[in-house]
Protein backbone atom coordinates (compact mmCIF):
# COMPACT_ATOMS: atom_id res chain seq x y z
CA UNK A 1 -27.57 37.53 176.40
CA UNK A 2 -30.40 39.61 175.60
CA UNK A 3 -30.09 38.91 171.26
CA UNK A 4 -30.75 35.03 172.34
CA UNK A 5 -33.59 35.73 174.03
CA UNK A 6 -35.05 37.44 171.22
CA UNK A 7 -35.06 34.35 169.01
CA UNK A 8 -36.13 32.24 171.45
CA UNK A 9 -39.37 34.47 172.34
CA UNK A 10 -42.23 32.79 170.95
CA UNK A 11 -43.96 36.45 170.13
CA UNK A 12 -40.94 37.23 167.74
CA UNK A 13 -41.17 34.07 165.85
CA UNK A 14 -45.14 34.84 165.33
CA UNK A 15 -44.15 38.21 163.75
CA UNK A 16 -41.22 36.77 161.68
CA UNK A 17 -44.13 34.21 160.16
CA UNK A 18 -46.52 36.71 159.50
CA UNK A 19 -44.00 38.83 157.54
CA UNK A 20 -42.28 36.14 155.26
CA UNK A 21 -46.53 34.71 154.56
CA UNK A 22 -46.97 38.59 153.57
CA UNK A 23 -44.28 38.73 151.03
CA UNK A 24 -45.44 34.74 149.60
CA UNK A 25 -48.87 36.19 148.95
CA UNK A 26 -47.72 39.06 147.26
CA UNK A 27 -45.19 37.49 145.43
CA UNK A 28 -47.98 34.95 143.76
CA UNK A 29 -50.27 37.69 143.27
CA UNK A 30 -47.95 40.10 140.99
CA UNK A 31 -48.14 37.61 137.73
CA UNK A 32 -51.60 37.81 138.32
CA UNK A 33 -52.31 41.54 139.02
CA UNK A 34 -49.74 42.08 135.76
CA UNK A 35 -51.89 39.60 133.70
CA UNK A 36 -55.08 41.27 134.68
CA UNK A 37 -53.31 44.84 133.97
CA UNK A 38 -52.52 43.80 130.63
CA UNK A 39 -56.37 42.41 129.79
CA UNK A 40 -57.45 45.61 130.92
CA UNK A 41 -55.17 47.57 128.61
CA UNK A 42 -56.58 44.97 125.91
CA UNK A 43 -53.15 43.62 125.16
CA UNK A 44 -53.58 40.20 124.07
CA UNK A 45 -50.59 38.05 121.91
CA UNK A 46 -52.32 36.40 118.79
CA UNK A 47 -52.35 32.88 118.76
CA UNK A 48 -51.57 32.22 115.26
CA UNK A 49 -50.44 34.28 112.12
CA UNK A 50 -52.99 33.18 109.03
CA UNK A 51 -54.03 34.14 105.52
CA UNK A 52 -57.73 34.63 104.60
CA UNK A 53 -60.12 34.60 101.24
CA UNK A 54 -63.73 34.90 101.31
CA UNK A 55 -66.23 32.17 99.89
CA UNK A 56 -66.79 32.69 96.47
CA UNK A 57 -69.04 31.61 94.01
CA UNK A 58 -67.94 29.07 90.86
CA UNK A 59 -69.90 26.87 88.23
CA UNK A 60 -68.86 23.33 89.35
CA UNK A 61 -70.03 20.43 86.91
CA UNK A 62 -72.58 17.88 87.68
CA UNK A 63 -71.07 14.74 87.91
CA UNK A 64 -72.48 10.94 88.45
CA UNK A 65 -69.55 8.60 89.79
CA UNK A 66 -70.10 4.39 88.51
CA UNK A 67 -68.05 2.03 88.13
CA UNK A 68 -68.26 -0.80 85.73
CA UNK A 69 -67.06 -3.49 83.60
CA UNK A 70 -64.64 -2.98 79.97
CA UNK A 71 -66.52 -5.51 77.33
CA UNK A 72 -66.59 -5.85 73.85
CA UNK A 73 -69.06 -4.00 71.82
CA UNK A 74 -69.91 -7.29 69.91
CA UNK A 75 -67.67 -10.40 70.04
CA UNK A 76 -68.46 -12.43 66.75
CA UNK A 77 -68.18 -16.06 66.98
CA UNK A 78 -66.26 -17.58 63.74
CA UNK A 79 -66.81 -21.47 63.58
CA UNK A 80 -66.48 -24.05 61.03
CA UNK A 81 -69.05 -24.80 58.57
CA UNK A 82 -67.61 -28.03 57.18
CA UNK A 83 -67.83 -31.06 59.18
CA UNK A 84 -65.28 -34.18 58.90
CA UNK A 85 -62.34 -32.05 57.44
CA UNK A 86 -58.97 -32.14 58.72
CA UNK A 87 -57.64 -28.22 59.62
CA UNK A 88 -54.32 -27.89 58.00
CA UNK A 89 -53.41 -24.40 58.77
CA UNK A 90 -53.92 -21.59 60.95
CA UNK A 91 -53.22 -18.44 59.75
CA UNK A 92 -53.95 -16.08 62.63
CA UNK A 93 -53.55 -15.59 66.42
CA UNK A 94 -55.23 -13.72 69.67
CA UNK A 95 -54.52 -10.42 69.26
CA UNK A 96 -53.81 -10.23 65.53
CA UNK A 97 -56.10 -7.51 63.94
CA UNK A 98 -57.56 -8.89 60.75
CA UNK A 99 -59.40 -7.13 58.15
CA UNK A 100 -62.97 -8.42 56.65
CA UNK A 101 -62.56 -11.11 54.45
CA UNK A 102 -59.10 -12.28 55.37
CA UNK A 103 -58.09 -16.16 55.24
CA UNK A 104 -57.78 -17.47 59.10
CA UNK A 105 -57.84 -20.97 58.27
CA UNK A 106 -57.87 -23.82 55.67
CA UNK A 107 -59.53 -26.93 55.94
CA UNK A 108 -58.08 -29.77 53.90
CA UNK A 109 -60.42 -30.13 50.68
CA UNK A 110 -58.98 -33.41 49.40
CA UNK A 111 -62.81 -35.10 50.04
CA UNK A 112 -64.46 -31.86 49.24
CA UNK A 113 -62.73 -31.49 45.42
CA UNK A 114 -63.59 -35.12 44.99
CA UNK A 115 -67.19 -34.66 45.60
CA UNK A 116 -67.58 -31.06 43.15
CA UNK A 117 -66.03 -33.40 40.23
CA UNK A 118 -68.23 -35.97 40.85
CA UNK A 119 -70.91 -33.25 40.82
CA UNK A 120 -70.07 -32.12 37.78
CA UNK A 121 -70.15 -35.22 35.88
CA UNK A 122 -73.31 -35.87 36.62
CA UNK A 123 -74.54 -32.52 35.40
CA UNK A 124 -72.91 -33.42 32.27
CA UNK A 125 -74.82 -36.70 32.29
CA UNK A 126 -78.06 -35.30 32.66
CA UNK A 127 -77.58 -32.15 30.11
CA UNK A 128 -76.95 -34.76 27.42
CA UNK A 129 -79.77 -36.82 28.42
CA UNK A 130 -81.88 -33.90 28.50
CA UNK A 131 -80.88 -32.92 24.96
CA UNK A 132 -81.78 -36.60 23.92
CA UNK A 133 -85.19 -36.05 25.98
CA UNK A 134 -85.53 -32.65 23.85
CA UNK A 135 -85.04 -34.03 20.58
CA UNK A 136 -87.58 -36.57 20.77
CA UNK A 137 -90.02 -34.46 21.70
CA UNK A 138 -89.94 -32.28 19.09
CA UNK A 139 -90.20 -34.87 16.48
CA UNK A 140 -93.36 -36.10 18.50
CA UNK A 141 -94.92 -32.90 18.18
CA UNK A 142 -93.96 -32.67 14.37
CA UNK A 143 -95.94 -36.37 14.31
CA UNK A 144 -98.74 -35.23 16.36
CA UNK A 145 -100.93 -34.30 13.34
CA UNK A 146 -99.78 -37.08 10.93
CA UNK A 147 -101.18 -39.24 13.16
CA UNK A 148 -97.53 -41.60 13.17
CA UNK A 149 -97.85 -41.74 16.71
CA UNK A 150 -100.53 -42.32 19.31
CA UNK A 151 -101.66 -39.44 21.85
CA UNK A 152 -99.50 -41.69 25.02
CA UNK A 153 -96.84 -42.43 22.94
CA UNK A 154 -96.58 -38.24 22.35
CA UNK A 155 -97.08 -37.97 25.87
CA UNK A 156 -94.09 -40.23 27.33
CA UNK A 157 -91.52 -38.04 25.26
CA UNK A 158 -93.07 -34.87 26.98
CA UNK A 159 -92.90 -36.22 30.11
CA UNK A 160 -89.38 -37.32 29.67
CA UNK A 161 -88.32 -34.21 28.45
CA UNK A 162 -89.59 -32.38 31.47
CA UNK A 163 -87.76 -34.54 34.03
CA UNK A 164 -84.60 -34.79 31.94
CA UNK A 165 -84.99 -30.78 32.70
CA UNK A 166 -85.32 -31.33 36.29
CA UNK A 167 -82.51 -34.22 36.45
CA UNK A 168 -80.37 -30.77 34.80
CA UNK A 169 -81.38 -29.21 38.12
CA UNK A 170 -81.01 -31.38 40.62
CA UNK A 171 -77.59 -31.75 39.14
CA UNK A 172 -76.98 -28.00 39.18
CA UNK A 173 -78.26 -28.20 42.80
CA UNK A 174 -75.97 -30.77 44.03
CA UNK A 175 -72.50 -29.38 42.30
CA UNK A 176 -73.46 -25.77 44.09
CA UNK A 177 -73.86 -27.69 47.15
CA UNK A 178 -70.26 -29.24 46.94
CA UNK A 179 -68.88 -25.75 45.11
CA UNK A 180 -70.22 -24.25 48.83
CA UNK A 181 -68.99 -27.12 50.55
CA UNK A 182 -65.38 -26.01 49.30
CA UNK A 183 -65.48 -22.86 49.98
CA UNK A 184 -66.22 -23.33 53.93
CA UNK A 185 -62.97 -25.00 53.41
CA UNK A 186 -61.35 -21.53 53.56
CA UNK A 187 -62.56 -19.86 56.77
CA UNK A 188 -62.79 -16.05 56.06
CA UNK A 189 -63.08 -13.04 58.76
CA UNK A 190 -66.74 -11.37 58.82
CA UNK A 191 -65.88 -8.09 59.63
CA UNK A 192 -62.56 -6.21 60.53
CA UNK A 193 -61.87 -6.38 64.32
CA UNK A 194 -59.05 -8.21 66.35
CA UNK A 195 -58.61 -11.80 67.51
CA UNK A 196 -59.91 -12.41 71.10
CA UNK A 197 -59.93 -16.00 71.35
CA UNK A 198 -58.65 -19.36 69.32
CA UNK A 199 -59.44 -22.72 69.71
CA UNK A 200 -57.93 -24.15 66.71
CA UNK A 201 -55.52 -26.48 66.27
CA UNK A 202 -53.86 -27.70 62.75
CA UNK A 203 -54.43 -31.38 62.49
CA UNK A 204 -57.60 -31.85 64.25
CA UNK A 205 -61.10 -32.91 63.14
CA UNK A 206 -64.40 -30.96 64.10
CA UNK A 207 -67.92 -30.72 63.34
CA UNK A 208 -69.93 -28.20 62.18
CA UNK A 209 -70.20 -25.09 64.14
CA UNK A 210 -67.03 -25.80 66.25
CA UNK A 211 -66.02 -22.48 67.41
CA UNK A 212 -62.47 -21.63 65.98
CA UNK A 213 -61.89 -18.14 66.63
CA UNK A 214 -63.45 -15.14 68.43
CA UNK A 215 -62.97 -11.85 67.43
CA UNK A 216 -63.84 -7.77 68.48
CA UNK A 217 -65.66 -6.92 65.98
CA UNK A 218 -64.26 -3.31 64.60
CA UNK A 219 -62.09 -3.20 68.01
CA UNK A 220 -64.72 -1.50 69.86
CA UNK A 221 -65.52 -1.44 73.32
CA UNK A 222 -67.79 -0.11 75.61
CA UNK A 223 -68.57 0.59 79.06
CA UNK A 224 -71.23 -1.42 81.12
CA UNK A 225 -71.71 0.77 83.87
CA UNK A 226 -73.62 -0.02 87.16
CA UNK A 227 -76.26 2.96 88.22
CA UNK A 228 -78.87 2.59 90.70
CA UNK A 229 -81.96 2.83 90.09
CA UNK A 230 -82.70 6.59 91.89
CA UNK A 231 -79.55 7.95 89.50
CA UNK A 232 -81.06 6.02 86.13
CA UNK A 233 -83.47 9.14 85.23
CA UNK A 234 -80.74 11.37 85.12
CA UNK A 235 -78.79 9.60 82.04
CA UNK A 236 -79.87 9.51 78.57
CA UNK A 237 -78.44 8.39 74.95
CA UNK A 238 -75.70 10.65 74.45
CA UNK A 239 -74.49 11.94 77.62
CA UNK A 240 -70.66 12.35 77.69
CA UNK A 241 -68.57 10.10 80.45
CA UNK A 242 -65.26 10.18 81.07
CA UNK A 243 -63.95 6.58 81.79
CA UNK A 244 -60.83 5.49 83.62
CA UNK A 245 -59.39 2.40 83.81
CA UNK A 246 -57.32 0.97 86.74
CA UNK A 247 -53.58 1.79 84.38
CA UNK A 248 -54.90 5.52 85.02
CA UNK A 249 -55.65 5.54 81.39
CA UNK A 250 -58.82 7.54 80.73
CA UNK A 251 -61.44 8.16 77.61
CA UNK A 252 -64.29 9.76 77.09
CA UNK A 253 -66.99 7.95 75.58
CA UNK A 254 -70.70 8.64 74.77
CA UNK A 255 -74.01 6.59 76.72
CA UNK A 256 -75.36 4.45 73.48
CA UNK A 257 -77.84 2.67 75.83
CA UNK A 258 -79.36 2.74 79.11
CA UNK A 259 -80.99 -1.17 79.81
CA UNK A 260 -84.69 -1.72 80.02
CA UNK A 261 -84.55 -3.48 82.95
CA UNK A 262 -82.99 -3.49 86.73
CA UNK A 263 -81.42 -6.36 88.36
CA UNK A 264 -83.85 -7.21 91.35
CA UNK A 265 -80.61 -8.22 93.78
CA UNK A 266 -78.29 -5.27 93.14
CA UNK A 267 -81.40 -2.39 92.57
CA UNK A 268 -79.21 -1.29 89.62
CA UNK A 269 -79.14 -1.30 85.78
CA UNK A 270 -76.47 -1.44 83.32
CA UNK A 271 -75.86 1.62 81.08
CA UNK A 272 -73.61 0.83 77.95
CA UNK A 273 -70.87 3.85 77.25
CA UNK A 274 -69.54 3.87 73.60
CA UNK A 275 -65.70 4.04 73.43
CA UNK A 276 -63.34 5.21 70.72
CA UNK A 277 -62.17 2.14 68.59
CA UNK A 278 -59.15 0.97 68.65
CA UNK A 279 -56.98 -1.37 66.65
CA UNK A 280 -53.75 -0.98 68.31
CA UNK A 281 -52.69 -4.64 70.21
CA UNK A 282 -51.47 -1.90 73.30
CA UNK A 283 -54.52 -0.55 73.76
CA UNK A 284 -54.53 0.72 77.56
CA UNK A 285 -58.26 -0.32 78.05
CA UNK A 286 -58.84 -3.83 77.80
CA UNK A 287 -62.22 -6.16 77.31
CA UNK A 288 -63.04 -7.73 80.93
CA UNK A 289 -61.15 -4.67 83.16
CA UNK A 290 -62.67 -2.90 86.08
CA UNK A 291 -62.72 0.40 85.25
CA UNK A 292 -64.79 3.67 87.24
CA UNK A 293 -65.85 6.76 85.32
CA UNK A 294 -67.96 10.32 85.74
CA UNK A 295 -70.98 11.22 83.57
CA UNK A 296 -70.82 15.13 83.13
CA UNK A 297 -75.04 16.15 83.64
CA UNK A 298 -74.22 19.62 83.19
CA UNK A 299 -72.90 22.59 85.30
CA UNK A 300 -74.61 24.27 88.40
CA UNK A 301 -73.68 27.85 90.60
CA UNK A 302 -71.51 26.85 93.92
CA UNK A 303 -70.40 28.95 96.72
CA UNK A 304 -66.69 26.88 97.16
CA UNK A 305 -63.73 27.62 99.60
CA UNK A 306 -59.77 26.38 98.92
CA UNK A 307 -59.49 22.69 100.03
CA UNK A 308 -56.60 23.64 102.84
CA UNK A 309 -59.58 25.92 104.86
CA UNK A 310 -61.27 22.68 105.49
CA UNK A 311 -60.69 20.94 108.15
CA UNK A 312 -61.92 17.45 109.14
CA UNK A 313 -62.23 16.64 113.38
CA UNK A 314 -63.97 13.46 114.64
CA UNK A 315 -65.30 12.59 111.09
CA UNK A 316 -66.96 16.19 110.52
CA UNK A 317 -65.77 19.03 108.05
CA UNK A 318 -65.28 22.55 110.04
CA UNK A 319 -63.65 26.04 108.70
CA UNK A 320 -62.75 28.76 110.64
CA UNK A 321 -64.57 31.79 110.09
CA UNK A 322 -62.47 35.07 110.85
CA UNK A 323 -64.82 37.94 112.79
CA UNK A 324 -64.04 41.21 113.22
CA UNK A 325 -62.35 41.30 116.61
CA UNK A 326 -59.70 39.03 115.21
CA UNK A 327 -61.01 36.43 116.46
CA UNK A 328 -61.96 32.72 114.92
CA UNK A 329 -65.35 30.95 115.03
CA UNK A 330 -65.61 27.15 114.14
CA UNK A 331 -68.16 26.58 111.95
CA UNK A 332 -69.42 22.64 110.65
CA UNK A 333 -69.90 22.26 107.21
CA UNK A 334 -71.48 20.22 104.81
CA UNK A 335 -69.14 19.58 101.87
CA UNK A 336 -69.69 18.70 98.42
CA UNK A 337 -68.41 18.73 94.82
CA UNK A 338 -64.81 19.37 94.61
CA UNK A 339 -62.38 20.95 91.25
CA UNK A 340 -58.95 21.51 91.32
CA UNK A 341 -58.33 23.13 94.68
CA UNK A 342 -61.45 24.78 95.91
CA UNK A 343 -64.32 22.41 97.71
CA UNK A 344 -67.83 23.08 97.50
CA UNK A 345 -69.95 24.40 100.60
CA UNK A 346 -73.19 22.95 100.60
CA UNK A 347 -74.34 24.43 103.74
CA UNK A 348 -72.87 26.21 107.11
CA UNK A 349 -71.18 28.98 106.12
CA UNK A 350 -72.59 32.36 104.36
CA UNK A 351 -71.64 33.38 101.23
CA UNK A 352 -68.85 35.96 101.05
CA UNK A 353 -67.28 34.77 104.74
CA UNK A 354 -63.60 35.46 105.65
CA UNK A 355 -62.17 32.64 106.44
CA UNK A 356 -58.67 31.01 107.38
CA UNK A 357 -56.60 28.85 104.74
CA UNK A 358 -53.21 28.81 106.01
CA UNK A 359 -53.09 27.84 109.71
CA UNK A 360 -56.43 26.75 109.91
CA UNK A 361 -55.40 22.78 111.01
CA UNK A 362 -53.89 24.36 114.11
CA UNK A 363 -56.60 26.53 114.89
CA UNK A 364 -59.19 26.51 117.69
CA UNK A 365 -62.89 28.21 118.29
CA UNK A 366 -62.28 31.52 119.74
CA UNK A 367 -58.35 31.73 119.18
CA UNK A 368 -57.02 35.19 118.68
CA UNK A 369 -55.38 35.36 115.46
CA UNK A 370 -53.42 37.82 113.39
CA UNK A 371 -54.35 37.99 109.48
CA UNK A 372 -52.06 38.69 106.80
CA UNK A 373 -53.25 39.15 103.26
CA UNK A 374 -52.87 35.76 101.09
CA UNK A 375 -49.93 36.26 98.29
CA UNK A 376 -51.01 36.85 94.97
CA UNK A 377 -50.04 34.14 92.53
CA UNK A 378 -47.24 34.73 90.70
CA UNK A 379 -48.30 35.02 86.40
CA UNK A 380 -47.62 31.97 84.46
CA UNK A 381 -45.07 32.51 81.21
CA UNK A 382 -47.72 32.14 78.68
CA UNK A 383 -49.58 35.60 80.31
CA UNK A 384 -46.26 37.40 81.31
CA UNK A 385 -45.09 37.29 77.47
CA UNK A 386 -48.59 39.17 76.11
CA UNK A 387 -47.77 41.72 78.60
CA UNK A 388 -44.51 42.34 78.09
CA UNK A 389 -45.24 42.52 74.27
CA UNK A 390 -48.05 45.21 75.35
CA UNK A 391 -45.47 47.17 77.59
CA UNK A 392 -43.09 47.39 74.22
């Protein structure tokens, strides 16, 4: 009787509460006093494991990026110089590589042969009429003193003499003129190079100076890069590029020409690259191809970092610096050149720094971190075999 009216007295039941809220509150306030115990001790679990370097100094090249147009150095125009002459062969096609002087097309010289005989006989004609014409002058002049012949009649013959002469080269005039005509029957390269373009077709008729061919001359190419106008001083004849075309092919050429003049619309000029010749028909670089390139200005000193300690948040380039409480600092950088697999550091960080390469995507500013020394790279065959020969 007297244990149930213990737990029915109201007093009990405000002790019971006031015990079990005791034991709550300490019960949430161990973690917390063990936490606190364990910042005082300054035990503290590292957030990440990472390896280090320090920013070092390099010589990084100068470089000037363009990009550009592949054209041919000089494209020469072969045509016909003959007009009214049926083409009865073709002897070449695009991309055959021809050598100077070599036949790419006849003309049919029927007409033409016709004419040069025609020409000929009438240089005949007038040679013997000259040597009539010579003849009688000389017996004028024997007359002249005898007084045979009168000073007109002495005269004529002269006179007729001199333009029997001149018939002789009008006639000489004429038969080169057909001799000339027959030989632009033949149509002949002007220079070695390789067929770009043909237009003519066996059996047809054309005019003078109908294009027929078009051809590289020597197979060279160059490369018409576009450079504004603030980058223009910096190039002059003979700086070296390195062009690459969109096969990944690459070449280095040599600037031949930087252009007089800007374009007023684009604010940038055209600077003409020289490129090795090449007569091969599978030539990776091709006249009319896009293709970008690098102009190497020189070399310059540059404090640089591995490419992995750079990290890019929100559009902005950061590295973790490592301090000497173990601890990491986010620094923004300014990036710049880059070669191989170190980046340049224009500006943000101090020369010589300590900071993170492996890990450093996961870190944040302030993390505690624990560092372990970066592994040295292991030596490549070519230096392992001097040393071993030393070690012998």
């Amino acid at each position: 009787m007297a244990k149930k009216n213990l737990l029915l007295n109201p007093a009990s039941l405000l002790v019971l509460g006031g015990i079990a809220a005791c034991v709550a509150a300490a019960l949430i306030a161990a973690p917390r006093s063990i936490a606190a115990a364990d910042k005082e001790a300054g035990v503290a679990k590292p957030a990440l494991t990472i390896t280090t370097v320090r920013a070092t100094p390099a010589r990084l090249p100068i470089e000037l990026a363009a990009n550009g147009n592949v054209s041919a150095w000089q494209e020469a125009i072969i045509g016909s110089e003959t007009g009214g002459s049926r083409l009865t062969e073709v002897r070449v096609n695009v991309g055959d590589i021809v050598k100077k002087g070599q036949l790419l097309a006849v003309f049919s010289a029927d007409s033409v042969n016709a004419d040069v005989a025609q020409a000929s006989a009438a240089l005949e004609e007038s040679g013997a009429n000259a040597a009539e014409a010579a003849a009688n002058a000389a017996r004028a002049r024997t007359l002249q003193s005898s007084g045979a012949l009168s000073a007109q009649q002495i005269s004529q013959y002269m006179t007729a003499e001199q333009t029997a002469n001149a018939r002789i080269a009008a006639a000489q005039a004429t038969l080169a003129q057909q001799q000339l005509r027959l030989k632009y029957t033949r149509v002949v390269a002007p220079d070695s190079g390789v067929i770009s373009a043909r237009s003519a077709t066996v059996g047809s008729v054309v005019g003078v100076g109908t294009e027929l061919f078009r051809m590289i001359r020597q197979g060279r190419l160059e490369w018409r890069a576009e450079v504004t106008a603030a980058d223009l001083s910096r190039l002059k004849v003979g700086t070296k590029a390195v062009v690459k075309a969109a096969n990944g092919a690459t070449l280095n050429g040599r600037v031949r020409m930087v252009a007089p003049t800007i374009d007023p619309q684009t604010r940038s000029a055209l600077v003409y690259v020289d490129l090795p010749a090449s007569m091969k028909a599978n030539a990776p670089f091709k006249a009319g191809m896009f293709a970008s390139g690098q102009f190497e200005l020189g070399m310059s000193d540059a404090m640089t970092v591995p490419q992995q300690s750079v990290v890019v948040r929100d559009g902005f380039s950061y590295v973790f610096r490592l301090n000497p409480d173990s601890r990491v600092s986010q620094l923004k950088v300014q990036t710049g050149r880059r070669l191989a697999e170190r980046i340049e550091v224009l500006a943000g960080l101090k020369a010589d720094a300590l900071v993170a390469v492996s890990g450093a995507g996961f870190l944040n500013d302030g993390d505690l971190v624990r560092n372990v020394p970066a592994p040295v790279p292991a030596p490549t065959a070519a230096a392992a075999a001097p040393a071993a020969g030393a070690a012998k």
